[in-house]
PDB file of N, CA and C in Angstrom:
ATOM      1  N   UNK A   1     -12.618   6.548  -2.115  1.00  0.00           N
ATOM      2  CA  UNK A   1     -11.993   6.625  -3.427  1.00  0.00           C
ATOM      3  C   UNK A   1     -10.553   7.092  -3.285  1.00  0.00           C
ATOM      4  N   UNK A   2      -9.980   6.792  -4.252  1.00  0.00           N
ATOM      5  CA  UNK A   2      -8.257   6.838  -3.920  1.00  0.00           C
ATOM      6  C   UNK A   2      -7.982   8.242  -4.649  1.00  0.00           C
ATOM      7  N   UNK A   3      -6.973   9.101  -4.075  1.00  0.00           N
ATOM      8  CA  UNK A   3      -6.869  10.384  -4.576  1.00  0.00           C
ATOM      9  C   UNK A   3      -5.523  10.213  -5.601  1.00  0.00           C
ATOM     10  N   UNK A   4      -5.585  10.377  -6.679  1.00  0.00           N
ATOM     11  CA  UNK A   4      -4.223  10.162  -7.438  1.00  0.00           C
ATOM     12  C   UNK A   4      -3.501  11.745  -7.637  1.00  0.00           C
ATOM     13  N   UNK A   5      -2.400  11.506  -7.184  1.00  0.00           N
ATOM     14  CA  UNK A   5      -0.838  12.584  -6.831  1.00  0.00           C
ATOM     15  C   UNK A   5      -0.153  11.976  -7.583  1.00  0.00           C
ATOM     16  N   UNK A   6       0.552  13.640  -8.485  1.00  0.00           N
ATOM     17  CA  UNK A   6       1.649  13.300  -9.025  1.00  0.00           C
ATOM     18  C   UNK A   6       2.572  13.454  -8.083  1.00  0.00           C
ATOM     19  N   UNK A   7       4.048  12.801  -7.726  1.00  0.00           N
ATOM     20  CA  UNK A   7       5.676  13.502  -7.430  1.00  0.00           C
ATOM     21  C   UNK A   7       6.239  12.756  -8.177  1.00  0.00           C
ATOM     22  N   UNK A   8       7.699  14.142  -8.721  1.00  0.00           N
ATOM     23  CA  UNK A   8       8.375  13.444  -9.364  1.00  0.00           C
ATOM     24  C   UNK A   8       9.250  12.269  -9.319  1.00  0.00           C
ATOM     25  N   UNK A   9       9.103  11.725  -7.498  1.00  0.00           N
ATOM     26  CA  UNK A   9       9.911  10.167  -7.166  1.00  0.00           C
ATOM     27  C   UNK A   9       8.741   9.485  -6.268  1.00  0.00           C
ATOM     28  N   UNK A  10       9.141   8.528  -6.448  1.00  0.00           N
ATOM     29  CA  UNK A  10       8.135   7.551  -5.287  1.00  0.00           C
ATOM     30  C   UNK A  10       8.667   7.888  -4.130  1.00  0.00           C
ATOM     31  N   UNK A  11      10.464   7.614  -3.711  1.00  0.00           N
ATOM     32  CA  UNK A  11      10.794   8.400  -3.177  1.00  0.00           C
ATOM     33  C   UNK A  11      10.861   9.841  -2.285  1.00  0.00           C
ATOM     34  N   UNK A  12      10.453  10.530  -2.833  1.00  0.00           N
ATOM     35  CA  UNK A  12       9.942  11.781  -2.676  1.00  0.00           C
ATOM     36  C   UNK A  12       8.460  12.185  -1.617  1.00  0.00           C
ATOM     37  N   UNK A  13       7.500  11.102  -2.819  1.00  0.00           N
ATOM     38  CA  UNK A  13       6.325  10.572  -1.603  1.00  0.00           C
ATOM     39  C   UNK A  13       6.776  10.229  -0.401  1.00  0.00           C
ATOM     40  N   UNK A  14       7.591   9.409  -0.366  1.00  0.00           N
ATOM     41  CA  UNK A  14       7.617   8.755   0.873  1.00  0.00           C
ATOM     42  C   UNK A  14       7.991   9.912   2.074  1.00  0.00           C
ATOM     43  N   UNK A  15       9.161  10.550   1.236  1.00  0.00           N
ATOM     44  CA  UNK A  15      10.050  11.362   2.634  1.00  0.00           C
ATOM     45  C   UNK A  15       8.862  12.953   2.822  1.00  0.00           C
ATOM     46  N   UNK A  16       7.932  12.998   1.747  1.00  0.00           N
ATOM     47  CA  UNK A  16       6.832  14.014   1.917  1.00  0.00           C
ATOM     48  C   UNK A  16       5.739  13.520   2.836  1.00  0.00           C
ATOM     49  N   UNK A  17       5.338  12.567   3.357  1.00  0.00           N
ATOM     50  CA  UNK A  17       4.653  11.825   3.751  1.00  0.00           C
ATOM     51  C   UNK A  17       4.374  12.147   5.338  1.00  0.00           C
ATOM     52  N   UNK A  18       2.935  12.892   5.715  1.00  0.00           N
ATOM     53  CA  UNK A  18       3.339  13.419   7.072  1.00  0.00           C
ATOM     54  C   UNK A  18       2.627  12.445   8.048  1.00  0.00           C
ATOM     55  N   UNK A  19       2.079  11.135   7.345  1.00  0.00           N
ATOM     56  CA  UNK A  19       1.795   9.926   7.820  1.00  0.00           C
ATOM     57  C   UNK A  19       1.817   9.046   7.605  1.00  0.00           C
ATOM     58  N   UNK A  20       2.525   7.293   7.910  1.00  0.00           N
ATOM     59  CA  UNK A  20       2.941   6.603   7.391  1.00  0.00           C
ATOM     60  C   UNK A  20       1.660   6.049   6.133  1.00  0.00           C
ATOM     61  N   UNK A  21       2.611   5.405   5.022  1.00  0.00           N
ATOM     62  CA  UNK A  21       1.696   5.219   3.832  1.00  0.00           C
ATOM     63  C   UNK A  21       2.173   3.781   3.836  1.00  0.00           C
ATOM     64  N   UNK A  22       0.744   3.020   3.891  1.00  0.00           N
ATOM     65  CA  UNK A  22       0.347   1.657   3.158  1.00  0.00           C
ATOM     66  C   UNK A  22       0.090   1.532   1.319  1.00  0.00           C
ATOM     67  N   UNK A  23       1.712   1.090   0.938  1.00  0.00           N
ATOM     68  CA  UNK A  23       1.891   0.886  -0.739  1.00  0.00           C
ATOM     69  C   UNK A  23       1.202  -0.504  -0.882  1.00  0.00           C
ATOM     70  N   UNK A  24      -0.142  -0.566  -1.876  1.00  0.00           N
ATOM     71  CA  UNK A  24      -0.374  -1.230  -2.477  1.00  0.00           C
ATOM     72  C   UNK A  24      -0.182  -2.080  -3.718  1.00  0.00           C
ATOM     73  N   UNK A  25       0.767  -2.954  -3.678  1.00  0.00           N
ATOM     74  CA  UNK A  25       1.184  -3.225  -4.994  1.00  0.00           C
ATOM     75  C   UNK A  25       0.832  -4.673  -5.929  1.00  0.00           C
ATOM     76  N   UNK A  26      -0.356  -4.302  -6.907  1.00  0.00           N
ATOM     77  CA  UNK A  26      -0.926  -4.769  -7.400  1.00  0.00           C
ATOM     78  C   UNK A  26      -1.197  -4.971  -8.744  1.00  0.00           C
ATOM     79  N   UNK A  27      -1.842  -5.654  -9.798  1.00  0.00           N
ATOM     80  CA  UNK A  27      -2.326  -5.844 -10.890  1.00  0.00           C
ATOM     81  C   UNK A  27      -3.115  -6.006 -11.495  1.00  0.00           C
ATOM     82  N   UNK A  28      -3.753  -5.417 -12.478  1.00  0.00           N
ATOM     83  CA  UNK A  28      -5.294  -5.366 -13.077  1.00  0.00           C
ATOM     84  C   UNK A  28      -5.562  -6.902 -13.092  1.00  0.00           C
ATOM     85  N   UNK A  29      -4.852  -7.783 -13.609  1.00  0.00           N
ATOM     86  CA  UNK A  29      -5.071  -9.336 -13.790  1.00  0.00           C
ATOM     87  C   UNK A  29      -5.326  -9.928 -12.744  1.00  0.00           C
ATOM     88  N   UNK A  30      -4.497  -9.991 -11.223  1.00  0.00           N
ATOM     89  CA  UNK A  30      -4.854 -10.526  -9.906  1.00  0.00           C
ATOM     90  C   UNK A  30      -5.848 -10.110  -9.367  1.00  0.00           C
ATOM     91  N   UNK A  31      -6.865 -11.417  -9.413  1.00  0.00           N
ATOM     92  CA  UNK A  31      -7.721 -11.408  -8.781  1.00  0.00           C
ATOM     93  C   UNK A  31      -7.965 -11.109  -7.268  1.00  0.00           C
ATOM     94  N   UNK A  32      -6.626 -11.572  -6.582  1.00  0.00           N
ATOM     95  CA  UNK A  32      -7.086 -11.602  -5.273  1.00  0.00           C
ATOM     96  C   UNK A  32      -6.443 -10.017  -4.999  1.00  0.00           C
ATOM     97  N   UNK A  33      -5.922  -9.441  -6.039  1.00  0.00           N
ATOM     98  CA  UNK A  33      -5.654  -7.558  -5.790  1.00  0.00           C
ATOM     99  C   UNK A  33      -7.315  -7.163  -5.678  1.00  0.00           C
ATOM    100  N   UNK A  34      -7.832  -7.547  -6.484  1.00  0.00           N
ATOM    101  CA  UNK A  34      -9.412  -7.038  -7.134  1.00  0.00           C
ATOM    102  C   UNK A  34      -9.981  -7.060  -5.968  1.00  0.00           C
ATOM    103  N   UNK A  35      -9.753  -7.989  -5.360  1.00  0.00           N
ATOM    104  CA  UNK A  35     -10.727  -8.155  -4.222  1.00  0.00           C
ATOM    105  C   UNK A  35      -9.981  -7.157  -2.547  1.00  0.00           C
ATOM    106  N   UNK A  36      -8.626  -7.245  -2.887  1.00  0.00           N
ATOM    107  CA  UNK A  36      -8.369  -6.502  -1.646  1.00  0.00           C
ATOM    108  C   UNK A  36      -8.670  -4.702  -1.692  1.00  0.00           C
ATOM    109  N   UNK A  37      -9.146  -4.384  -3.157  1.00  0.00           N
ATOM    110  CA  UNK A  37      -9.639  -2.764  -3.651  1.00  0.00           C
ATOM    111  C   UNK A  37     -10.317  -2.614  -2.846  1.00  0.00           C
ATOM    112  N   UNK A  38     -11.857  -3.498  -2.075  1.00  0.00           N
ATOM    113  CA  UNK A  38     -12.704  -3.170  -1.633  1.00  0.00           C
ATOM    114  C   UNK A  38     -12.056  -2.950   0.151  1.00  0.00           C
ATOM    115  N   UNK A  39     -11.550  -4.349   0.170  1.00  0.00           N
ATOM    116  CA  UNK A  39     -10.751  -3.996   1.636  1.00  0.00           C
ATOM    117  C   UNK A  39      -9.873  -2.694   2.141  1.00  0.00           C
ATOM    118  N   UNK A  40      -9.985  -2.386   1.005  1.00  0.00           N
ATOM    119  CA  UNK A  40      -8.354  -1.179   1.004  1.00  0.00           C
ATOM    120  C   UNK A  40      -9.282   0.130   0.910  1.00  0.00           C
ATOM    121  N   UNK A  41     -10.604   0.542   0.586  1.00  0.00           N
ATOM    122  CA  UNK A  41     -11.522   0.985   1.004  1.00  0.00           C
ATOM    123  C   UNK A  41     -11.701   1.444   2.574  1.00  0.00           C
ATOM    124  N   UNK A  42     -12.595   0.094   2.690  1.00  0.00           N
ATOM    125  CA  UNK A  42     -12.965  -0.048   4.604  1.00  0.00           C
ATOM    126  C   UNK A  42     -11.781   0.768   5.348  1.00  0.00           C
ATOM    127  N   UNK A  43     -10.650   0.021   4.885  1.00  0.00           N
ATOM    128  CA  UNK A  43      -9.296   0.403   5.646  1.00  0.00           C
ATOM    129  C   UNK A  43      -9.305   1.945   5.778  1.00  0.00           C
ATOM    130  N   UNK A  44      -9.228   2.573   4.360  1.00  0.00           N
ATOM    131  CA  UNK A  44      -8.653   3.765   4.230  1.00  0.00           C
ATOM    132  C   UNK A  44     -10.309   4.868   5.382  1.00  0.00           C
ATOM    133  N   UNK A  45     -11.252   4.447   5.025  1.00  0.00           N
ATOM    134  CA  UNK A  45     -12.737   4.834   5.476  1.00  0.00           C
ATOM    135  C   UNK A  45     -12.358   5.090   7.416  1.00  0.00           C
ATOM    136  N   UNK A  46     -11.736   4.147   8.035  1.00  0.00           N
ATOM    137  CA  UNK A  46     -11.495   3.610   9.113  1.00  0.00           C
ATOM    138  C   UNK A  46     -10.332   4.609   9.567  1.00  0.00           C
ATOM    139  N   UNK A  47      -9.124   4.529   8.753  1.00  0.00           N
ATOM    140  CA  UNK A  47      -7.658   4.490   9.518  1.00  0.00           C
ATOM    141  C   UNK A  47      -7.056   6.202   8.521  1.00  0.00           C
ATOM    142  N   UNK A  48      -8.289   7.079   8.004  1.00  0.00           N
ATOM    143  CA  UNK A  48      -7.755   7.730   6.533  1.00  0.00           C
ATOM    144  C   UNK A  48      -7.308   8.943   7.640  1.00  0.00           C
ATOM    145  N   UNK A  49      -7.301   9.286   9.438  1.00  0.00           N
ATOM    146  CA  UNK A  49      -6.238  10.071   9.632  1.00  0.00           C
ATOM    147  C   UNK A  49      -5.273   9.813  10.210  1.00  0.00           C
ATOM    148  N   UNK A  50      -4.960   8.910  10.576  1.00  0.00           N
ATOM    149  CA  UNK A  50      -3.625   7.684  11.021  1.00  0.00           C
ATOM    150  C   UNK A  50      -2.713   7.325   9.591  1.00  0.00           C
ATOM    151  N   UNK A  51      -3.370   7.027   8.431  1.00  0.00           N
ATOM    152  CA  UNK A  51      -2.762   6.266   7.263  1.00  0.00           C
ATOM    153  C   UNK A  51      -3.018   6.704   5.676  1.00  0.00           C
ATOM    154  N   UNK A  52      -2.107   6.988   5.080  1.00  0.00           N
ATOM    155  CA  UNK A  52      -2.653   6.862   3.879  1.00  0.00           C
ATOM    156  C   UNK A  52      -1.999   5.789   3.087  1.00  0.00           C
ATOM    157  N   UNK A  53      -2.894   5.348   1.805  1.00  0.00           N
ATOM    158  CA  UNK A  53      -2.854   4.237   1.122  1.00  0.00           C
ATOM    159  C   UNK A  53      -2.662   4.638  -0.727  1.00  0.00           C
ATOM    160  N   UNK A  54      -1.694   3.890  -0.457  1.00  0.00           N
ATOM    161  CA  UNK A  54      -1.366   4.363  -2.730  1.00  0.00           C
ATOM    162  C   UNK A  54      -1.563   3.036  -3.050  1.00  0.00           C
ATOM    163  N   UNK A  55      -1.546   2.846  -4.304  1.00  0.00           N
ATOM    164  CA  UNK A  55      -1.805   1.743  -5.101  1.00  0.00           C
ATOM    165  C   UNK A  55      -0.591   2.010  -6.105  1.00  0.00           C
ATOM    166  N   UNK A  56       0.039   0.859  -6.462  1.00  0.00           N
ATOM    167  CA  UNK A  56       1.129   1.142  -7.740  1.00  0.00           C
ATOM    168  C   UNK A  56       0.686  -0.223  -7.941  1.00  0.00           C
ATOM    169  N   UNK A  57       0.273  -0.071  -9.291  1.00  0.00           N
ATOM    170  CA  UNK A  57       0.456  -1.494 -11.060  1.00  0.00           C
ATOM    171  C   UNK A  57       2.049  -1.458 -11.141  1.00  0.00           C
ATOM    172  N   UNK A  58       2.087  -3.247 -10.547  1.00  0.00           N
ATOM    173  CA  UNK A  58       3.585  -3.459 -10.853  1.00  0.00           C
ATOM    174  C   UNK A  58       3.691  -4.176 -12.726  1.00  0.00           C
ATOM    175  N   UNK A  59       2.744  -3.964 -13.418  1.00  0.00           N
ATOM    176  CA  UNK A  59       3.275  -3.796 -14.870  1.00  0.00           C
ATOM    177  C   UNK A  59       3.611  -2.324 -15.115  1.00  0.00           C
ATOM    178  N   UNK A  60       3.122  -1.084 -14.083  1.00  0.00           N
ATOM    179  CA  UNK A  60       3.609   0.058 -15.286  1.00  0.00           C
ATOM    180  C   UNK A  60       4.524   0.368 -14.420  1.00  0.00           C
ATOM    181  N   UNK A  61       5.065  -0.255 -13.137  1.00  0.00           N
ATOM    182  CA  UNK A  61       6.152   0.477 -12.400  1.00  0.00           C
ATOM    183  C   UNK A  61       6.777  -0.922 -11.776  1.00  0.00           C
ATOM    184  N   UNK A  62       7.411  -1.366 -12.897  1.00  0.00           N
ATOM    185  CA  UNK A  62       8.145  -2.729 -12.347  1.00  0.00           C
ATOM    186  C   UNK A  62       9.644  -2.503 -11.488  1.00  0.00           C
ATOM    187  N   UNK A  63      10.081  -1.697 -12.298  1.00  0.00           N
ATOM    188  CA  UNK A  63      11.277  -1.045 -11.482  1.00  0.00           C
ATOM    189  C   UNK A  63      11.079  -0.644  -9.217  1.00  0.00           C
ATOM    190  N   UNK A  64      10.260  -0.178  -9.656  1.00  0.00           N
ATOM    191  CA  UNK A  64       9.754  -0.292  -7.965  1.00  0.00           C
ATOM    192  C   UNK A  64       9.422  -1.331  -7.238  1.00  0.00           C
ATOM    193  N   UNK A  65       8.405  -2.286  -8.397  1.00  0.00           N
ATOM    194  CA  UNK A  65       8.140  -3.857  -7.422  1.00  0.00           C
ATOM    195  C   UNK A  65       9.818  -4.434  -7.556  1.00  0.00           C
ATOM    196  N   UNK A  66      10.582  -4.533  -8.645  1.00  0.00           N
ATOM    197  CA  UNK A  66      11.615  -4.732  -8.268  1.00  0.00           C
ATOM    198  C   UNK A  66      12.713  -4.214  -6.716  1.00  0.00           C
ATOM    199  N   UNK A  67      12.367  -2.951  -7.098  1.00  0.00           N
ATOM    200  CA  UNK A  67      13.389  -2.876  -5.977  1.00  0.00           C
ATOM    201  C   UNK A  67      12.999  -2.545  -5.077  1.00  0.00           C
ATOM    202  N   UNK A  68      11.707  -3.238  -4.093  1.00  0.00           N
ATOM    203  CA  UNK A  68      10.757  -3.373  -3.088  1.00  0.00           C
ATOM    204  C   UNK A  68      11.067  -5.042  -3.063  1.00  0.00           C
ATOM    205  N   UNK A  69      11.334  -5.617  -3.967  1.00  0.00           N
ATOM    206  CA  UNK A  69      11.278  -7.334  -4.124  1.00  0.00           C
ATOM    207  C   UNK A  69       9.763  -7.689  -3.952  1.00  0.00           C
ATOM    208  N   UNK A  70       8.935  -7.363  -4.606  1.00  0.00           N
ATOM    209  CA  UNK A  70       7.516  -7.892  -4.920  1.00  0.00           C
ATOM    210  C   UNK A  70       7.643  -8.863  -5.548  1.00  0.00           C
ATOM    211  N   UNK A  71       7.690 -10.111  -5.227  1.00  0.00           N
ATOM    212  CA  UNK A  71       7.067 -11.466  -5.597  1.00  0.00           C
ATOM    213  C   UNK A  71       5.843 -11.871  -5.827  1.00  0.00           C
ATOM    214  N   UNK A  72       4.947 -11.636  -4.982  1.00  0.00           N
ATOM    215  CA  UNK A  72       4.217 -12.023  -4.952  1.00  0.00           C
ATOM    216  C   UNK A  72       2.846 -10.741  -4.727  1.00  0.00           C
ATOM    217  N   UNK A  73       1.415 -11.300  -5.363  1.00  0.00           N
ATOM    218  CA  UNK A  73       0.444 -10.539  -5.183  1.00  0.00           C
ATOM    219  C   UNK A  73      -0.427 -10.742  -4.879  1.00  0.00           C
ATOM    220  N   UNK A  74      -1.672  -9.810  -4.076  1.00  0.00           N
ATOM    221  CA  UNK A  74      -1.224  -8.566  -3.754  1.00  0.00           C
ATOM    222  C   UNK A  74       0.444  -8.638  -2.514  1.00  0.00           C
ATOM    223  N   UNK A  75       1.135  -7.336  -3.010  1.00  0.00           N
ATOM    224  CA  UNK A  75       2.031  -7.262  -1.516  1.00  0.00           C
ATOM    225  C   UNK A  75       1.635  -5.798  -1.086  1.00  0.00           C
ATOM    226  N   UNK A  76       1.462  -6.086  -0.030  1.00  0.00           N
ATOM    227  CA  UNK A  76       1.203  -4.380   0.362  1.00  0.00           C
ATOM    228  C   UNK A  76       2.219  -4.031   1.602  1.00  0.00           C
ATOM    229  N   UNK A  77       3.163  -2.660   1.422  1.00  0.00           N
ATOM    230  CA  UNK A  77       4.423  -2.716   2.478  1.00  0.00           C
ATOM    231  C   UNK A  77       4.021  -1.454   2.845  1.00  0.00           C
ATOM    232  N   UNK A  78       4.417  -1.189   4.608  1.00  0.00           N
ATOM    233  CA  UNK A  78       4.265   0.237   5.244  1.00  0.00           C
ATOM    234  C   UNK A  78       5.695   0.277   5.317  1.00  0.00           C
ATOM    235  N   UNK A  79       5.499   1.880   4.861  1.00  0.00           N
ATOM    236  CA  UNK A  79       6.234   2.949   5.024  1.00  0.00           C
ATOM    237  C   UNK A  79       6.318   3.513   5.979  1.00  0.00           C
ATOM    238  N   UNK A  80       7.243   4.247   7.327  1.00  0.00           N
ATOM    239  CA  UNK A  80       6.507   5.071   7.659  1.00  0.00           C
ATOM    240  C   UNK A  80       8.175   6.255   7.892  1.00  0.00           C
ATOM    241  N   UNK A  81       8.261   7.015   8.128  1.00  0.00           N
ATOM    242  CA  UNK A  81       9.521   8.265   7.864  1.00  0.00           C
ATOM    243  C   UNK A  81      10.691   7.447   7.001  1.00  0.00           C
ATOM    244  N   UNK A  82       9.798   7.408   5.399  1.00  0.00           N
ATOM    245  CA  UNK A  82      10.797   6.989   4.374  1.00  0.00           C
ATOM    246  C   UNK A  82      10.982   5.602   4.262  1.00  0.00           C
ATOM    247  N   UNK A  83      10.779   4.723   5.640  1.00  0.00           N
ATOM    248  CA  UNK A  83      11.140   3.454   5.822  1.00  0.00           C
ATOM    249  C   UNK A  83      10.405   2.595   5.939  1.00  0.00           C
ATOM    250  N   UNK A  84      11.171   1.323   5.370  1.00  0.00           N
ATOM    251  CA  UNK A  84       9.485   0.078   4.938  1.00  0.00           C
ATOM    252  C   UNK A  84       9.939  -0.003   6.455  1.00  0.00           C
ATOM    253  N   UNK A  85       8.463  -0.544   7.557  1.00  0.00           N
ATOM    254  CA  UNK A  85       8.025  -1.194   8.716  1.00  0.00           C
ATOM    255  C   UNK A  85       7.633  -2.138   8.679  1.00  0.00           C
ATOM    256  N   UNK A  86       6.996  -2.301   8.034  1.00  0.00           N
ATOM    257  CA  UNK A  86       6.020  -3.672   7.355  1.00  0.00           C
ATOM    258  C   UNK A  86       5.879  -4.376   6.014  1.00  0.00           C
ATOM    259  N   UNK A  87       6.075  -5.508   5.588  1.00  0.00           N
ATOM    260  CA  UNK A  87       5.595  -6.503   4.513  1.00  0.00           C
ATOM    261  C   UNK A  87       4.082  -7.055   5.055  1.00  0.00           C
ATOM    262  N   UNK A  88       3.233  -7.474   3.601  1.00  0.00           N
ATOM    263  CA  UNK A  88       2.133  -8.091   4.254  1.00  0.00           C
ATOM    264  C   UNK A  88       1.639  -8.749   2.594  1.00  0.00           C
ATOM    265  N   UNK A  89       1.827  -9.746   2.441  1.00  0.00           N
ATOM    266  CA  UNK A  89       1.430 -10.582   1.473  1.00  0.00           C
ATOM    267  C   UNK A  89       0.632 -11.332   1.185  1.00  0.00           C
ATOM    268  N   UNK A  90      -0.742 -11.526   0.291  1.00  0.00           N
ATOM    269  CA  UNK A  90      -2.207 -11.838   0.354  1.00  0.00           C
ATOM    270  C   UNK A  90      -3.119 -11.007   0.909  1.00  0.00           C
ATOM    271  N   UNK A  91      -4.507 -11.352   0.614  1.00  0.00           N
ATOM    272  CA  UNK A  91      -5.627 -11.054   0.857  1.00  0.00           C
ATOM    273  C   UNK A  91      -5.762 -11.231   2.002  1.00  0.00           C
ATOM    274  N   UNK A  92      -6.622 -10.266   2.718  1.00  0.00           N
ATOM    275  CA  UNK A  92      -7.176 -10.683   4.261  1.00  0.00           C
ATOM    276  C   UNK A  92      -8.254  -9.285   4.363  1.00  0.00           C
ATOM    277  N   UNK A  93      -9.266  -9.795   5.683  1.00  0.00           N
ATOM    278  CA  UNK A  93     -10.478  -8.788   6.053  1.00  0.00           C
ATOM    279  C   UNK A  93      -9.187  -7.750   6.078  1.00  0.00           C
ATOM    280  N   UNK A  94     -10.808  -6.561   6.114  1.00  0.00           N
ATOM    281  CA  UNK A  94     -10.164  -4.808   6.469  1.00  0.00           C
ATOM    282  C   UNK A  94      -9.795  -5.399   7.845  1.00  0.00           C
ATOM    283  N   UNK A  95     -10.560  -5.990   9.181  1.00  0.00           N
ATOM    284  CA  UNK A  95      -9.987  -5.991  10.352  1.00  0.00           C
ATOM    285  C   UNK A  95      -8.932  -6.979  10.695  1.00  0.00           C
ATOM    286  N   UNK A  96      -8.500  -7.679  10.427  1.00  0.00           N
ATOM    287  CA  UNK A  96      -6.966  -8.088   9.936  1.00  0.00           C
ATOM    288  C   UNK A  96      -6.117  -7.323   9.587  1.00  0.00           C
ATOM    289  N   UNK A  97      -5.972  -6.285   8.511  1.00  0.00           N
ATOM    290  CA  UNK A  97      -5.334  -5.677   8.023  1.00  0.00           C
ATOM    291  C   UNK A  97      -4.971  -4.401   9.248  1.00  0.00           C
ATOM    292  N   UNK A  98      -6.100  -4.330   9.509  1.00  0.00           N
ATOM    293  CA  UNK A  98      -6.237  -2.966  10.716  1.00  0.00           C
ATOM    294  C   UNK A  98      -5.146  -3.238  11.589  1.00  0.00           C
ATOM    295  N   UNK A  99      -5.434  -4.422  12.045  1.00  0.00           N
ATOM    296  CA  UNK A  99      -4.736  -5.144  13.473  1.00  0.00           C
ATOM    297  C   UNK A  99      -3.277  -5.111  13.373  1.00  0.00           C
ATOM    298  N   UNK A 100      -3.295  -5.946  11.620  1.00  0.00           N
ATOM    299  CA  UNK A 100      -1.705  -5.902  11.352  1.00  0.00           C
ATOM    300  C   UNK A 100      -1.028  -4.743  11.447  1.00  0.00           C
ATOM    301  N   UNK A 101      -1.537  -3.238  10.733  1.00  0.00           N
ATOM    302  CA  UNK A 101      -0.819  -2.241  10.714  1.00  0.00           C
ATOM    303  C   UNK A 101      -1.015  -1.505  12.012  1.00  0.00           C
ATOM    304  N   UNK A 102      -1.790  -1.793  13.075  1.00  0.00           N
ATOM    305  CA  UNK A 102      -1.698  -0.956  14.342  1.00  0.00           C
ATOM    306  C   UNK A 102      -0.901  -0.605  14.936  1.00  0.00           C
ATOM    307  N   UNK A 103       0.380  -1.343  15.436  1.00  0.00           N
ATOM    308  CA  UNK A 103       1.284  -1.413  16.102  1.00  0.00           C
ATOM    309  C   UNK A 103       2.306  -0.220  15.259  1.00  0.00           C
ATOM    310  N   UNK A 104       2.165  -0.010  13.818  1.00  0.00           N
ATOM    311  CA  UNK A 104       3.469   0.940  13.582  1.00  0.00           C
ATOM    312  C   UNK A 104       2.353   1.918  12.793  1.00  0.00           C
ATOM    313  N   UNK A 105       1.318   2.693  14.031  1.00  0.00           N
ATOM    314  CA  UNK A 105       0.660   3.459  13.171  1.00  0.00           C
ATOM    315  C   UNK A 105       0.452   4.658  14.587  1.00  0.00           C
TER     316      UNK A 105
END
């Protein structure tokens, strides 16, 4: 289950962050977000002391998918000391996902 934190910047998260964070950025309407919830699960179950994982609704925080350039959904981007490492756009298994983020984890 996903732990919801307030800070007062997204920003802020990031540079507080004492392990790189996988941003989920998604929408109640996209289906294929719906389906990566469960993946993003496994993941977090698997990788939760290597990684942590947020979720942001780019309807209530468009300003961020904006200035991340979220096109498309799901996009999910690693962070890791403040800095995106990774883009990763669409659905895929938890072990896909694993594989993808290994290398900057």
């Amino acid at each position: 289950m996903a732990v919801k934190q307030k800070f007062s910047s997204f920003q802020e998260m990031l540079e507080e962050a004492d392990k790189p964070i996988l941003v989920d950025f998604y929408a109640v309407w996209c289906g294929p977000c719906q389906l990566m919830a469960s993946v993003l699960e496994q993941v977090k179950a698997k990788q939760q002391d290597q990684l942590q994982i947020v979720k942001i609704d780019t309807d209530k925080y468009p300003n961020l998918a904006s200035q991340y350039q979220i096109h498309a959904l799901p996009t999910m981007v690693l962070f890791k000391n403040g800095q995106v490492v990774d883009r990763i756009e669409g659905a895929m298994s938890a072990d896909k996902l694993i594989e993808r983020l290994q290398p900057n984890l």
